[in-house]
Structures are given as structure tokens and as C-alpha cells.
N, C-alpha and C. Protein backbone atom coordinates (compact mmCIF):
# COMPACT_ATOMS: atom_id res chain seq x y z
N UNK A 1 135.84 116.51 18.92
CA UNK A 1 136.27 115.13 18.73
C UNK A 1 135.57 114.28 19.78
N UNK A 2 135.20 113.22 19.32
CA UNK A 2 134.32 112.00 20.11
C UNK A 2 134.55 110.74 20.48
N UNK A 3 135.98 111.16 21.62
CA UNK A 3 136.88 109.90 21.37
C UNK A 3 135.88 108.56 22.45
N UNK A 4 135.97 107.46 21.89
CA UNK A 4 135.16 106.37 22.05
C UNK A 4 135.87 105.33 23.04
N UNK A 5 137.41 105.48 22.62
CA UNK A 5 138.17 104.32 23.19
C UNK A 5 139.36 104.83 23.02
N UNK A 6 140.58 105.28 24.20
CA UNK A 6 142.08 105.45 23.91
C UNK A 6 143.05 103.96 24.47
N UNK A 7 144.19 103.92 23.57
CA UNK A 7 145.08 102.96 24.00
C UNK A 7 146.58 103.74 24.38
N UNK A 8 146.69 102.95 25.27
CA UNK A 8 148.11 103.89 25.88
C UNK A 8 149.04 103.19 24.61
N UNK A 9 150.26 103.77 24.30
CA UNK A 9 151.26 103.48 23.57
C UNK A 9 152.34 103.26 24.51
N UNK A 10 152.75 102.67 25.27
CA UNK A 10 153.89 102.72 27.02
C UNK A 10 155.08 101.59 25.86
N UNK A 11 156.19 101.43 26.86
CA UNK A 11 157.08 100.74 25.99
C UNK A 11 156.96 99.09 25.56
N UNK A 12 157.64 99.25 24.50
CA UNK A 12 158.91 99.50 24.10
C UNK A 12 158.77 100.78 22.92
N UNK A 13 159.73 101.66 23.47
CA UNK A 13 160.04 102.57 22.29
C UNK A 13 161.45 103.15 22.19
N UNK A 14 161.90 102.46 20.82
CA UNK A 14 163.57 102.75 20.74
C UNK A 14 163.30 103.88 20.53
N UNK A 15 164.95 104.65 21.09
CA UNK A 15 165.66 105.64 21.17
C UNK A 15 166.60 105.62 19.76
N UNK A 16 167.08 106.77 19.04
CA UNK A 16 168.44 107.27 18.43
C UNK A 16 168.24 108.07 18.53
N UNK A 17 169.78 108.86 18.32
CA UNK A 17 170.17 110.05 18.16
C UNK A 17 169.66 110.50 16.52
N UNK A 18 168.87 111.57 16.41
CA UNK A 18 168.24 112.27 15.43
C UNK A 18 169.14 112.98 14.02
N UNK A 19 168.51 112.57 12.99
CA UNK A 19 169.92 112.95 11.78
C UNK A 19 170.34 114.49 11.98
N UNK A 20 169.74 115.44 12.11
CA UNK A 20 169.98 116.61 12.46
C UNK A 20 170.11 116.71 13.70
N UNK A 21 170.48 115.98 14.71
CA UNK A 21 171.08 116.34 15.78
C UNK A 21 169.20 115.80 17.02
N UNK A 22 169.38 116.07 18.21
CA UNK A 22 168.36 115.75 18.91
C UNK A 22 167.86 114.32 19.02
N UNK A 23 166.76 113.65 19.40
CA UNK A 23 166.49 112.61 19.93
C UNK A 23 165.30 111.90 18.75
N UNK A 24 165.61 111.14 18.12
CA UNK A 24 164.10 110.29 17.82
C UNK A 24 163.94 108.76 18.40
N UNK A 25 162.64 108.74 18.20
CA UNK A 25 162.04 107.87 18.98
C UNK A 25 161.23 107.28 18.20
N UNK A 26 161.07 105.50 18.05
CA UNK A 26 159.99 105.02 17.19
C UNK A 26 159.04 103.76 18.02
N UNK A 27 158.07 103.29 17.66
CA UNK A 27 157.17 102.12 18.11
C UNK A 27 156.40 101.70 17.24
N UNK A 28 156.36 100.30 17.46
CA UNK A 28 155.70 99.74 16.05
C UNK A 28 154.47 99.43 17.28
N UNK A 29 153.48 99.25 16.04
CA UNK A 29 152.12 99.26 16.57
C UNK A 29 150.79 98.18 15.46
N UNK A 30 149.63 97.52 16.31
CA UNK A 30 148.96 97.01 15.17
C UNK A 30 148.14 98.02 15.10
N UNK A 31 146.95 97.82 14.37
CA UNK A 31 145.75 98.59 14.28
C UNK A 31 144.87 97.99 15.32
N UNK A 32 144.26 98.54 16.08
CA UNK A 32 143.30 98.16 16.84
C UNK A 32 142.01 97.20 16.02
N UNK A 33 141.44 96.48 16.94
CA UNK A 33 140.51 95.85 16.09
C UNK A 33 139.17 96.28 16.43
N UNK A 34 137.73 96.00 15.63
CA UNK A 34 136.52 96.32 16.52
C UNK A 34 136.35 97.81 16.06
N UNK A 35 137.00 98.40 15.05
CA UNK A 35 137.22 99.97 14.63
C UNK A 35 135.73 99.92 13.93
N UNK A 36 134.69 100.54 14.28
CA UNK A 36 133.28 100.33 13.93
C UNK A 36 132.94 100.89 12.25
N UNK A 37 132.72 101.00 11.34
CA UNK A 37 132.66 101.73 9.82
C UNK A 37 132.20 103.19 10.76
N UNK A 38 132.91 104.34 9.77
CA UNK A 38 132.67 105.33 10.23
C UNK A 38 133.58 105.96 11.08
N UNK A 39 134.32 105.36 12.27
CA UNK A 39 135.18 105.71 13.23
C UNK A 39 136.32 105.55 12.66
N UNK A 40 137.33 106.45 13.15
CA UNK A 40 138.44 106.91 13.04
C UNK A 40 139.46 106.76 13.73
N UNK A 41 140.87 106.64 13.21
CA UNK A 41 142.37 105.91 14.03
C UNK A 41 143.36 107.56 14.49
N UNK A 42 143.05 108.20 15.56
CA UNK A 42 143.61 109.52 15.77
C UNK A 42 144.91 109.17 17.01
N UNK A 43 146.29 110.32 16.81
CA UNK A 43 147.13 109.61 17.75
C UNK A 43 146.90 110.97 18.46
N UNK A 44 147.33 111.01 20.06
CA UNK A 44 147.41 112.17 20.62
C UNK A 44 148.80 112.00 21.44
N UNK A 45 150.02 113.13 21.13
CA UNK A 45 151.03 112.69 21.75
C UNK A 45 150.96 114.16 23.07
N UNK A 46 150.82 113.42 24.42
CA UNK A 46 151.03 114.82 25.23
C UNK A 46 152.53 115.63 25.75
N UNK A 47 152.42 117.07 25.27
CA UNK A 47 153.23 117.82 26.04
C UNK A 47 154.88 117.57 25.26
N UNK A 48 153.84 117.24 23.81
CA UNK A 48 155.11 117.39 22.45
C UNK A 48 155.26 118.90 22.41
N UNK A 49 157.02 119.30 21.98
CA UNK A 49 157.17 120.38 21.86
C UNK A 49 156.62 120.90 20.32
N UNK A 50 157.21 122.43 20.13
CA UNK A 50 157.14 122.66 18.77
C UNK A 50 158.48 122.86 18.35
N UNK A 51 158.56 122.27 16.93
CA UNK A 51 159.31 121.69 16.63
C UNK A 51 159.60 120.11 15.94
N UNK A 52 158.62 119.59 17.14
CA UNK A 52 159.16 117.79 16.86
C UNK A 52 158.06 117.29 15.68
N UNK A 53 159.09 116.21 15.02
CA UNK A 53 158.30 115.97 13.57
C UNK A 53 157.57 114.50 14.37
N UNK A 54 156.30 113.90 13.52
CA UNK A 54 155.60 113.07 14.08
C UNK A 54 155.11 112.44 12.54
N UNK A 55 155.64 111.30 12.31
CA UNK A 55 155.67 110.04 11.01
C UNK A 55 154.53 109.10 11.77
N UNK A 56 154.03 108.34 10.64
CA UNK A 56 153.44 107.45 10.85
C UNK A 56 153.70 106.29 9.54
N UNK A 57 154.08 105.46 9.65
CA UNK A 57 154.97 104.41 8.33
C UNK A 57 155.45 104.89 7.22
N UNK A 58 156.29 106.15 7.92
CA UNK A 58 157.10 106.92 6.93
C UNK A 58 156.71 108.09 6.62
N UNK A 59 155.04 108.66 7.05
CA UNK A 59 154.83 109.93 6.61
C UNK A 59 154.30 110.74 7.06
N UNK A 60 154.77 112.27 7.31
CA UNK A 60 154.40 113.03 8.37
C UNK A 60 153.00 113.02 8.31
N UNK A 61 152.95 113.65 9.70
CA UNK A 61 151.50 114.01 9.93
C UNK A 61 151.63 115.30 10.96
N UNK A 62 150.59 116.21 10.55
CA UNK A 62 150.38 117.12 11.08
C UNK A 62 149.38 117.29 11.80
N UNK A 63 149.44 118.37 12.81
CA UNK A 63 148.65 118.23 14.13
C UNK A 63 147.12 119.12 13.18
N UNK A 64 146.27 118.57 13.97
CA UNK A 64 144.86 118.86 13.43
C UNK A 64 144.36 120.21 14.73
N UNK A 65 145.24 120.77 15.53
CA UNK A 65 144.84 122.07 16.47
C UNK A 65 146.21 122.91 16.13
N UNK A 66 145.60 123.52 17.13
CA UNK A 66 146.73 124.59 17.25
C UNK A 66 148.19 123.72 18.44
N UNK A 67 147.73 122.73 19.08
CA UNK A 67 148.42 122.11 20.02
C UNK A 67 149.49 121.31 18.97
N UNK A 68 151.03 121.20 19.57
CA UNK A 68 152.04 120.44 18.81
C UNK A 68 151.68 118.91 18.94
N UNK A 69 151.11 118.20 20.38
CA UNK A 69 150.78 117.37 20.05
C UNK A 69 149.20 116.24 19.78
N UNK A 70 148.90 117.02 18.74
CA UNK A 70 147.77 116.63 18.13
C UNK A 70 146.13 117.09 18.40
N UNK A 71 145.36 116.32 18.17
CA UNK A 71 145.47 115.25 17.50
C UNK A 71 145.81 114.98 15.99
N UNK A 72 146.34 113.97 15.89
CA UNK A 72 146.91 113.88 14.48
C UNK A 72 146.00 112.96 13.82
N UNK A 73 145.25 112.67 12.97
CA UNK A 73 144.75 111.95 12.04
C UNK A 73 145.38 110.79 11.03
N UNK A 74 145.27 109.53 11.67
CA UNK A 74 146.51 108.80 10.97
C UNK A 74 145.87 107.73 10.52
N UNK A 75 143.96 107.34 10.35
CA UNK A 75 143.37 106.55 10.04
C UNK A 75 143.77 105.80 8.75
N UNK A 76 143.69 106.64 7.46
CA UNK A 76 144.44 106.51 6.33
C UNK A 76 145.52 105.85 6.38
N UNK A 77 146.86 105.95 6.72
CA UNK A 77 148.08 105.93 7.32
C UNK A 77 148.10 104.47 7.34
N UNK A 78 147.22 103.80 8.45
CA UNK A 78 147.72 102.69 9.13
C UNK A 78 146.97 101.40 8.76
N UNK A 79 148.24 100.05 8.50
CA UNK A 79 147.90 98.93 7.63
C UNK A 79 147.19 97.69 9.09
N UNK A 80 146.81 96.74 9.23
CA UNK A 80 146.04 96.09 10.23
C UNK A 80 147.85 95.74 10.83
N UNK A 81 148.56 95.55 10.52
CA UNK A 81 149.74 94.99 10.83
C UNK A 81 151.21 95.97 10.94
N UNK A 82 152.12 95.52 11.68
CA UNK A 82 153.25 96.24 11.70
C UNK A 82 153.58 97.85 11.16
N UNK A 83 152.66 98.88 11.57
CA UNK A 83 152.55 99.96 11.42
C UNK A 83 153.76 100.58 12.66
N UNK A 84 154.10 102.06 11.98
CA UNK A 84 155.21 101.66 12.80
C UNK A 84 155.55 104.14 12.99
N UNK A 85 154.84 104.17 14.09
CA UNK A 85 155.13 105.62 14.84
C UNK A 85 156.81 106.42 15.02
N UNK A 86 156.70 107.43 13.99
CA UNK A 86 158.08 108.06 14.89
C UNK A 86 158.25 108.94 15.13
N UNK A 87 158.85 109.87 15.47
CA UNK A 87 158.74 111.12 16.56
C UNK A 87 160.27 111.61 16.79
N UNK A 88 160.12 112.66 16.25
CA UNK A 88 161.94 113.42 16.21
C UNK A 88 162.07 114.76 16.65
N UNK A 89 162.46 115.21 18.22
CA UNK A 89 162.34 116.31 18.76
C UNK A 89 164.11 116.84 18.55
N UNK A 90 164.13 117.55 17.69
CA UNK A 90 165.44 117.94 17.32
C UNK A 90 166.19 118.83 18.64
N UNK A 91 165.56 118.79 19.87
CA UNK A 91 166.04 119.87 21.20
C UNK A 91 166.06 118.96 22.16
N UNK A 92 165.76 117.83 21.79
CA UNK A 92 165.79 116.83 23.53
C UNK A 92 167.56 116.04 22.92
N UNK A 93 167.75 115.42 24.10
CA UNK A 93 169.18 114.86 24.19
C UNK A 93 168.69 113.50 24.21
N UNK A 94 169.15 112.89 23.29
CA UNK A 94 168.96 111.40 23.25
C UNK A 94 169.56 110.40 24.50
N UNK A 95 170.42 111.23 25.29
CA UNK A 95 170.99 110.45 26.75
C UNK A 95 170.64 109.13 27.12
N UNK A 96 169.48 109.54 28.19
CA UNK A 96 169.13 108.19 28.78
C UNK A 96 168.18 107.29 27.35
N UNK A 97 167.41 107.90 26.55
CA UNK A 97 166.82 106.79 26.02
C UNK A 97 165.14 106.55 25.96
N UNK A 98 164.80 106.98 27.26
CA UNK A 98 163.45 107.36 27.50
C UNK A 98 162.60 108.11 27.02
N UNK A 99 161.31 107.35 26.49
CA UNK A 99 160.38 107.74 26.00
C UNK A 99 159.68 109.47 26.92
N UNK A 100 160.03 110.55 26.52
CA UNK A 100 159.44 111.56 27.62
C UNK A 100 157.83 111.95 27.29
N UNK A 101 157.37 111.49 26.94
CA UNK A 101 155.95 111.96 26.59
C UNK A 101 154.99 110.92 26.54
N UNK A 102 153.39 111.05 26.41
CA UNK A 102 152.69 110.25 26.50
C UNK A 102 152.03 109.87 25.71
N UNK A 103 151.64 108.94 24.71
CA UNK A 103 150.94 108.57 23.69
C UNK A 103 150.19 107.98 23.46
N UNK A 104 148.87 108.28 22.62
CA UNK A 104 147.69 107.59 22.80
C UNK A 104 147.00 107.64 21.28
N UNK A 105 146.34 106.27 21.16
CA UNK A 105 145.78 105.61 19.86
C UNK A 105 144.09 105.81 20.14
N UNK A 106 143.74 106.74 19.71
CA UNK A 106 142.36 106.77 20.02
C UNK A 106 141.60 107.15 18.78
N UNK A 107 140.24 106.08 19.78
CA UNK A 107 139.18 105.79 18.17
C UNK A 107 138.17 106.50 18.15
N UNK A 108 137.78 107.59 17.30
CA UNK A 108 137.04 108.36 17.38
C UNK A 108 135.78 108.00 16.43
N UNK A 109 134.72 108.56 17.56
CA UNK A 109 133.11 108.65 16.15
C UNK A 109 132.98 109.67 15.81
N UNK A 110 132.45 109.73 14.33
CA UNK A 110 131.89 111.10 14.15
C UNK A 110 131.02 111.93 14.48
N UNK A 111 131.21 113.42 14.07
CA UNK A 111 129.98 114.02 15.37
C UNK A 111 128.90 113.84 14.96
N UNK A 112 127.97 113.87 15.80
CA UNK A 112 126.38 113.48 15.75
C UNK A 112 125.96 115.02 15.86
């Protein structure tokens, strides 16, 4: 992967308690602009467990390694506007609220 440009995802990201129990977490997001023809919209969430499900405007996405969090491929996925990330670790405790992991919107070229 030939990442070109990452954007941190930092808050705001609501908290609930998860329908099956555990913590989800969502953030709405735009599309980056300047995305060159050819390059690609990939999310990388770090030091996601296994287990946790990862949506992107409603629809999963699965990790493209062997790693739980990502990279995930969500180019397809995402509209220029109000796109909207969620993330449901059915083993964390929704408690405090806090986002525990790190997330990143990165634009990838293809390989040369």
C-alpha cells in the first residue's frame, strides 16, 4: 500500500452502549478533497481488537490483512458529504465514553 496522505479522525466521536452488549462508537466524516483519479479512500483503525465490527454508512467492511484493524477499503462506500464511520467492540465497556483507538483516513496510489 502507497499511502500518499493520512488524516487523523480525533473527536468528536459518540459513544453507546452496543445492541449486543459492549461499546459502539460512531463519527461522521466528509470525503477528503484533491483525491487524484486513480487513488483510493482506505481507513486504518489502530490496535482494534478481534471481534469489533467496522461500518461505513451502514455497511461493513472488512479488513484487507490479516490485522483486525485494517486497512479497510471504503473508497466505494463514501459520498463527498456526511459519510458517517462506526465501530462496535462487543468486549469494551461503554463507561467513560472515550474513543480508545486511533483512526486514520488515508489516500492511497496505486502501485507503480
Amino acid at each position: 500500500m502507497n499511502l500518499v496522505y493520512t488524516f487523523r479522525l480525533r473527536d468528536p466521536w459518540e459513544c453507546a452502549a452496543g445492541a449486543g452488549g459492549g461499546a459502539a462508537w460512531s463519527r461522521r466524516f466528509n470525503r477528503p478533497t484533491g483525491i487524484d483519479p486513480g487513488h483510493e479512500l482506505w481507513l486504518i483503525v489502530t490496535d482494534l481488537p478481534a471481534g469489533a465490527q467496522v461500518t461505513v454508512n451502514g455497511q461493513r467492511v472488512d479488513s484487507h490483512s490479516d490485522s483486525h484493524g485494517g486497512p479497510f477499503r471504503i473508497h466505494d462506500l463514501v459520498n463527498e458529504r456526511g459519510n458517517q464511520i462506526g465501530i462496535v467492540d462487543p468486549a469494551a465497556p461503554p463507561a467513560d465514553g472515550r474513543f480508545p483507538y486511533e483512526a486514520q483516513l488515508g489516500i492511497v496510489a496505486p502501485a507503480e
